[in-house]
Protein backbone atom coordinates (compact mmCIF):
# COMPACT_ATOMS: atom_id res chain seq x y z
CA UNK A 1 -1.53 340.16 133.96
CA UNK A 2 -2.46 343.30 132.75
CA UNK A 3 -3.41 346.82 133.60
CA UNK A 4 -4.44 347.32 137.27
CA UNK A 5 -7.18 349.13 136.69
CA UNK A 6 -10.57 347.72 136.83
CA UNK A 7 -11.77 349.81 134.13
CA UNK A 8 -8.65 349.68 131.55
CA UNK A 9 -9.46 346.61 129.86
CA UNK A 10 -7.69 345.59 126.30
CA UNK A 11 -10.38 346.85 123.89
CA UNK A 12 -10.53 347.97 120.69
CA UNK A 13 -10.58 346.24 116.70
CA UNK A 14 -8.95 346.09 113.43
CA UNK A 15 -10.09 349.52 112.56
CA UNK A 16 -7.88 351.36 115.46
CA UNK A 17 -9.06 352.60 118.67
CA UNK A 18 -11.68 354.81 119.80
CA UNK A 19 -10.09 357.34 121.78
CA UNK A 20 -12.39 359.07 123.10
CA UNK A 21 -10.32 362.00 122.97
CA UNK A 22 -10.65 365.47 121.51
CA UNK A 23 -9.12 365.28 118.22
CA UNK A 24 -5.52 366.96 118.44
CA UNK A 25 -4.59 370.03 116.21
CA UNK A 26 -1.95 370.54 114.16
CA UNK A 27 0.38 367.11 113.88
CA UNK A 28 3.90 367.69 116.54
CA UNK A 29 7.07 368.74 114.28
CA UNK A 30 10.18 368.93 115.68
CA UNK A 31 11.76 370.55 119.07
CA UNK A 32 14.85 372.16 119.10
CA UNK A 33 17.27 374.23 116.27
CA UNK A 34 19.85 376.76 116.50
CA UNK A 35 21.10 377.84 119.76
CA UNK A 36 21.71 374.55 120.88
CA UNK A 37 20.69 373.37 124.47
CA UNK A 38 22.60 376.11 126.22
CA UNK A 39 21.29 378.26 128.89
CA UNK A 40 20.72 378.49 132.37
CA UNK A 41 18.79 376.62 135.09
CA UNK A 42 16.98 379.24 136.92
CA UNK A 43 14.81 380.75 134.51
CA UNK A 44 16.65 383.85 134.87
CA UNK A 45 18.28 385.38 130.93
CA UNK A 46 17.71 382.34 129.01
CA UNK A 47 15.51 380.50 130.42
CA UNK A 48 15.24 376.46 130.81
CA UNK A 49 18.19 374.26 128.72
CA UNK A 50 17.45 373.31 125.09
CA UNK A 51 16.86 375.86 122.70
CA UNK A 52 13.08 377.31 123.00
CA UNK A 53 15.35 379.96 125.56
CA UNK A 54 12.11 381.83 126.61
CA UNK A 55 10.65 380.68 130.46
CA UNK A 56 7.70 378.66 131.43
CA UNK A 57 4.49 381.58 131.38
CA UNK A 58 4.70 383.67 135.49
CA UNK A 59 2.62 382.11 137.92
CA UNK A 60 3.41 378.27 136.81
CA UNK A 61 4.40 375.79 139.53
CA UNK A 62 7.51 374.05 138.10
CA UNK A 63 6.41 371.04 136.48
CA UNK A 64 3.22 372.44 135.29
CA UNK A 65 2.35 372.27 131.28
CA UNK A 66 0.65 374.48 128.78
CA UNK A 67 -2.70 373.02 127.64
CA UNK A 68 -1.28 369.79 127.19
CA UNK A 69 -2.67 365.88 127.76
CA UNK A 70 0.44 364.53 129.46
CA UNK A 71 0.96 360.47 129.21
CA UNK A 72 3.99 359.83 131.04
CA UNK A 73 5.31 356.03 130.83
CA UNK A 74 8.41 354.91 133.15
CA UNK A 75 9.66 351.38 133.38
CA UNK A 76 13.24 349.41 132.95
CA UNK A 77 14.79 348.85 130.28
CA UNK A 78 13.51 346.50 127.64
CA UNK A 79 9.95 346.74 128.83
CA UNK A 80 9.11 348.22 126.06
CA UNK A 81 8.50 351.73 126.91
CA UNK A 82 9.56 353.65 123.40
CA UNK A 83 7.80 351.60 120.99
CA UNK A 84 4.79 351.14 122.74
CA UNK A 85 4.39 355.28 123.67
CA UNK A 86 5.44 355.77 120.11
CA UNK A 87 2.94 353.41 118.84
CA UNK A 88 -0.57 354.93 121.37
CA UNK A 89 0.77 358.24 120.40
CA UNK A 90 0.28 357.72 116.64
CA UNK A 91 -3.26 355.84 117.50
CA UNK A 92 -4.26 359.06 119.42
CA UNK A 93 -2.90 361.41 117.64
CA UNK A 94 -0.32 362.54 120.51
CA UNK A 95 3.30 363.57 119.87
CA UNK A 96 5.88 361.12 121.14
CA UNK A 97 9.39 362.23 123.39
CA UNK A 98 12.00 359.75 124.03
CA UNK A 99 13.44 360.81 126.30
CA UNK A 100 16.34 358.21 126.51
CA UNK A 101 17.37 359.49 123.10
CA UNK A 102 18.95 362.31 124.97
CA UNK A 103 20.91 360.68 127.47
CA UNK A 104 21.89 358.97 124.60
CA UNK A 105 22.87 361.73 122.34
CA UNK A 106 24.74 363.54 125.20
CA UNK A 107 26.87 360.52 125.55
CA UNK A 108 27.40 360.38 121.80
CA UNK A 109 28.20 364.01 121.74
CA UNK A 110 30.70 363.51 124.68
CA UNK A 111 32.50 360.31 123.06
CA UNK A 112 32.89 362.54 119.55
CA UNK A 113 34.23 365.36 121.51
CA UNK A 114 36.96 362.83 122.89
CA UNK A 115 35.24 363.59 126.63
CA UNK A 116 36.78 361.91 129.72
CA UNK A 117 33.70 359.77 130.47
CA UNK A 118 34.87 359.46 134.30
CA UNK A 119 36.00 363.29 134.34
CA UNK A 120 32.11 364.69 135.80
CA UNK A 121 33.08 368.72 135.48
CA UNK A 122 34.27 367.26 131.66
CA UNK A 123 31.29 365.75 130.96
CA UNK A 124 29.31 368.99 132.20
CA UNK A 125 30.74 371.01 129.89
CA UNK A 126 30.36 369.51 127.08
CA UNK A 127 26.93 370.50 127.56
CA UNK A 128 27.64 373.87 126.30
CA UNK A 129 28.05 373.14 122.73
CA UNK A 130 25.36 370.16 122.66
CA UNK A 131 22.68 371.59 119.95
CA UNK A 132 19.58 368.96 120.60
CA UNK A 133 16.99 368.91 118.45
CA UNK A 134 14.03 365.67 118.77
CA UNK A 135 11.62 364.79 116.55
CA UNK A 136 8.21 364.52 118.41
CA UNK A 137 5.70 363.69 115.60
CA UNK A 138 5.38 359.34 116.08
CA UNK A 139 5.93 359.34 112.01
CA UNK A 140 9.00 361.40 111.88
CA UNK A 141 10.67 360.74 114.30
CA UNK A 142 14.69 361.65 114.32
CA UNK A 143 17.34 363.07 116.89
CA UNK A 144 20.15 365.83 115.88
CA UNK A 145 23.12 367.11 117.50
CA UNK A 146 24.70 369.74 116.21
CA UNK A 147 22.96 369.60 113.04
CA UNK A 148 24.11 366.05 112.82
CA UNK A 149 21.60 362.94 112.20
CA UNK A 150 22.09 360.59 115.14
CA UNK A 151 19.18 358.84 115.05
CA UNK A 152 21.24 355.17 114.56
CA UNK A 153 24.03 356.38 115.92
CA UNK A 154 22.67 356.99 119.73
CA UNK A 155 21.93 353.43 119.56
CA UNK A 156 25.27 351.36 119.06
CA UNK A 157 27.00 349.35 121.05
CA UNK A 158 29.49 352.06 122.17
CA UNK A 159 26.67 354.64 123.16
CA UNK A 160 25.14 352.42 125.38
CA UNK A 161 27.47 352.07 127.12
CA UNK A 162 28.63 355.13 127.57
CA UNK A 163 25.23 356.40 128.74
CA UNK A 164 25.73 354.66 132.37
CA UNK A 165 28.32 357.61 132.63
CA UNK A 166 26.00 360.10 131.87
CA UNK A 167 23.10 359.45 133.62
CA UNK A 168 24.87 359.05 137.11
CA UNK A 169 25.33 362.60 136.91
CA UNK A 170 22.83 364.69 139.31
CA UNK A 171 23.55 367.91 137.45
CA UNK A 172 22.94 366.52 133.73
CA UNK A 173 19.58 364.93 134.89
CA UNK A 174 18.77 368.45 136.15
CA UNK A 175 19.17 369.77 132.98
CA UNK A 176 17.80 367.54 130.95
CA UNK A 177 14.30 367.28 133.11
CA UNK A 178 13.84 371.26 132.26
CA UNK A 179 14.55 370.29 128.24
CA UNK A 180 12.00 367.20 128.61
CA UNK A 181 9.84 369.52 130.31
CA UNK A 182 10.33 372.03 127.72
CA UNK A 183 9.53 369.66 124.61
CA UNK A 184 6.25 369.05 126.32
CA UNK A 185 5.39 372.41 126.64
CA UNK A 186 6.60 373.44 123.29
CA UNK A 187 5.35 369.94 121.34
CA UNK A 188 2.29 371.11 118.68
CA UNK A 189 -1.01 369.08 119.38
CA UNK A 190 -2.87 368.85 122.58
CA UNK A 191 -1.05 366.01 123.70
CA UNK A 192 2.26 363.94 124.13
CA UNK A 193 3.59 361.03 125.86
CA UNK A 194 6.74 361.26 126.98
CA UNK A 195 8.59 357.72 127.94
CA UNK A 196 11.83 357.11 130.10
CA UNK A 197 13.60 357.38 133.10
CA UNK A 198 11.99 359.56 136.10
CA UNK A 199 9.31 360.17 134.32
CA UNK A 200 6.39 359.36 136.29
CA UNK A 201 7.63 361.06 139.63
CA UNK A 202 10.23 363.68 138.95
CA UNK A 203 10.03 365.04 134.90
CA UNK A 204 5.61 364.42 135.22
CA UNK A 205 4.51 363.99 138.09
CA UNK A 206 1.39 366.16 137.50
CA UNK A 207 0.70 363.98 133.90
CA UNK A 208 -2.86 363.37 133.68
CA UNK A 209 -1.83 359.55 133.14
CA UNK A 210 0.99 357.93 134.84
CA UNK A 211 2.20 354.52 133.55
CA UNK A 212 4.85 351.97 134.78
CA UNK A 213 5.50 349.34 132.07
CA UNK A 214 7.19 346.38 133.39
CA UNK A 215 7.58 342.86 132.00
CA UNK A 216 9.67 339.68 133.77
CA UNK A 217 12.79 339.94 133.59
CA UNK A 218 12.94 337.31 130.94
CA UNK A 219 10.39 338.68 128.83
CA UNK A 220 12.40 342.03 128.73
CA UNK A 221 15.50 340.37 127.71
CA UNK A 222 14.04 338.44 125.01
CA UNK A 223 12.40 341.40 123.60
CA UNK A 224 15.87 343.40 123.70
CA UNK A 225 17.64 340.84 122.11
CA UNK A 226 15.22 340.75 119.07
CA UNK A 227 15.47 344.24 119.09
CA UNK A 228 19.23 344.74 118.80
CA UNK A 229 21.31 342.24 115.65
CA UNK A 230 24.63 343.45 117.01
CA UNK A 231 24.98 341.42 119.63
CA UNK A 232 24.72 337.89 120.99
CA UNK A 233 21.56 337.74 123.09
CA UNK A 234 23.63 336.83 125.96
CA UNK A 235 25.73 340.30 125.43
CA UNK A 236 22.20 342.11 125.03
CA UNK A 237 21.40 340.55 128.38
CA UNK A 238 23.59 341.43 130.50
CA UNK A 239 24.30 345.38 128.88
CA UNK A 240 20.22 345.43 129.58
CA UNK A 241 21.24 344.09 133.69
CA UNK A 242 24.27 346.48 133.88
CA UNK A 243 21.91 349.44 132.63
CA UNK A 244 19.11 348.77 135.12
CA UNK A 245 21.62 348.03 137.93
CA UNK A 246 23.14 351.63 137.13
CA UNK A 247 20.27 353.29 136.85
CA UNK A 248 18.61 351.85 140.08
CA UNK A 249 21.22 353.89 142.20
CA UNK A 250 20.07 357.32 141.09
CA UNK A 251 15.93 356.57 140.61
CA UNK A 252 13.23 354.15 141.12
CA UNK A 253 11.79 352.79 138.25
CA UNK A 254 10.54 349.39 139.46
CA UNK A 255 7.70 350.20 141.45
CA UNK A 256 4.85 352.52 140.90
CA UNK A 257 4.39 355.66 143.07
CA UNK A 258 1.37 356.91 144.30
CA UNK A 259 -0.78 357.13 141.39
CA UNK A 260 0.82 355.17 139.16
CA UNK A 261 -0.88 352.68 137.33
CA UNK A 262 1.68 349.45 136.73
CA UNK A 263 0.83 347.94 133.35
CA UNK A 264 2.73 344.36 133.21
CA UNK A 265 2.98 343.46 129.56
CA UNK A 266 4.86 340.35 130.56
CA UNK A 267 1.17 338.24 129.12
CA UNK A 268 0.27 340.61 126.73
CA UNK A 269 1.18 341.18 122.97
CA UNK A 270 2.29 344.36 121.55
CA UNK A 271 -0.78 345.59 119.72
CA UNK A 272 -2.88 344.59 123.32
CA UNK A 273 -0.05 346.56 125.02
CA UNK A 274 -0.70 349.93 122.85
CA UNK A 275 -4.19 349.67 123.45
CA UNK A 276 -3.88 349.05 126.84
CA UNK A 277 -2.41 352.79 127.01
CA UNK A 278 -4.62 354.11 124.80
CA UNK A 279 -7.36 352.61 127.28
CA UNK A 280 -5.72 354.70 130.09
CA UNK A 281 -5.65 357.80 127.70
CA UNK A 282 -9.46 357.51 127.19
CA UNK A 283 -10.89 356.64 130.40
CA UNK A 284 -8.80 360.14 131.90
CA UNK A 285 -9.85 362.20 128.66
CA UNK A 286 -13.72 362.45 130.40
């Protein structure tokens, strides 16, 4: 079916695409180090969570970003979302935030610190000593805690499903929006797409490009069981319903805002997907 958008055709050739857009600066390195993800919410002695601790710049409306091309891509789960933002970013030379990695690493940070899962006020504080650092260059990409690698290990079996727990929680979300918000701002480049959850209406909603990538339901499953070899595909199927079923009780990720632009992949192959995106990138850089 394709992009929505009468002028966001699948171009492009073997070369790459033609952006259109000003060639970025320096290449994105990573977000985060010591100090850890601590700090308050209110801008007040520490500024937003993760650990750049200094506030957005005075006179910012919340939300708002520092000279920076925002591409934010929402969508359920399989539709491809992280390889597909990871893939336009490298062809425009954008960084790339996964912003799913974090739920992820929270709930791998709570299950090594032996946290009751179904204990909320436990889960909350184990924020306090969760040090997050992200990777936001496309070709180096990687996600710490606490020093530790976790880039594999935020995606077994036991994480996902522990990330259900997580993500129910009103006050985590909070927090994590102001660190996604904050890897945006502090990302190197002129540009970064950030892919997930909420992203389109709640961490972006002032992005110069708003996708929702959705695929049938059947399409998405297939992919996911490609994607993951520890499962059967019927187990992969039905963790992929129980995570969209969760997360459809706290946001609305199956139908496109105001100003979205719904890109259905569900006919489309991956490379036509990318440049799809990439499209969208271009026809908003002029």
């Amino acid at each position: 079916m394709g992009v929505n958008n009468d002028d966001s055709g699948v171009t492009g050739g073997p070369d790459g695409p033609d952006t259109g857009l000003p060639t970025p600066g320096d290449q994105p390195g990573p977000i985060g180090g010591a100090g850890g993800a601590g700090g308050g919410l209110d801008g007040q002695g520490g500024g937003e969570p993760g650990s750049m601790r200094d506030p957005l710049p005075a006179g910012l409306p919340d939300g708002a970003f520092v000279a920076k091309f925002v591409i934010a891509v929402d969508g359920p789960a399989g539709s491809g979302k992280s390889s597909v933002s990871r893939a336009a970013a490298r062809a425009l030379g954008f960084g790339y935030q996964d912003t799913g990695a974090a739920y992820r690493a929270l709930a791998w940070h709570a299950l090594a610190e032996q946290v009751d899962l179904d204990d909320a006020s436990a889960v909350l504080g184990s924020w306090d000593s969760f040090d997050y650092e992200i990777g936001t260059d496309p070709d180096d990409y990687f996600v710490r805690v606490n020093g530790t690698d976790v880039t594999d290990a935020i995606r077994t079996p036991e994480v996902t499903g522990a990330v259900a727990h997580i993500a129910k929680l009103p006050e985590v979300r909070q927090r994590l929006v102001q660190l996604f918000r904050n890897v945006m701002r502090k990302a190197e480049g002129r540009g970064i797409i950030t892919e997930g959850r909420d992203i389109t209406t709640v961490v972006a909603p002032d992005a110069e490009v708003r996708i929702l990538l959705t695929a049938d339901e059947s399409v998405r499953m297939a992919r996911r069981s490609a994607e993951v070899t520890t499962q059967s595909a019927a187990e992969t199927s039905a963790a992929l319903a129980r995570r969209d079923a969760a997360d459809a009780k706290v946001v609305d990720f199956m139908n496109a805002a105001d100003g979205v632009t719904t890109l259905d992949s569900t006919d489309l192959d991956f490379d036509q997907t990318v440049q799809a995106v990439v499209d969208l990138a271009r026809a908003a850089g002029h």
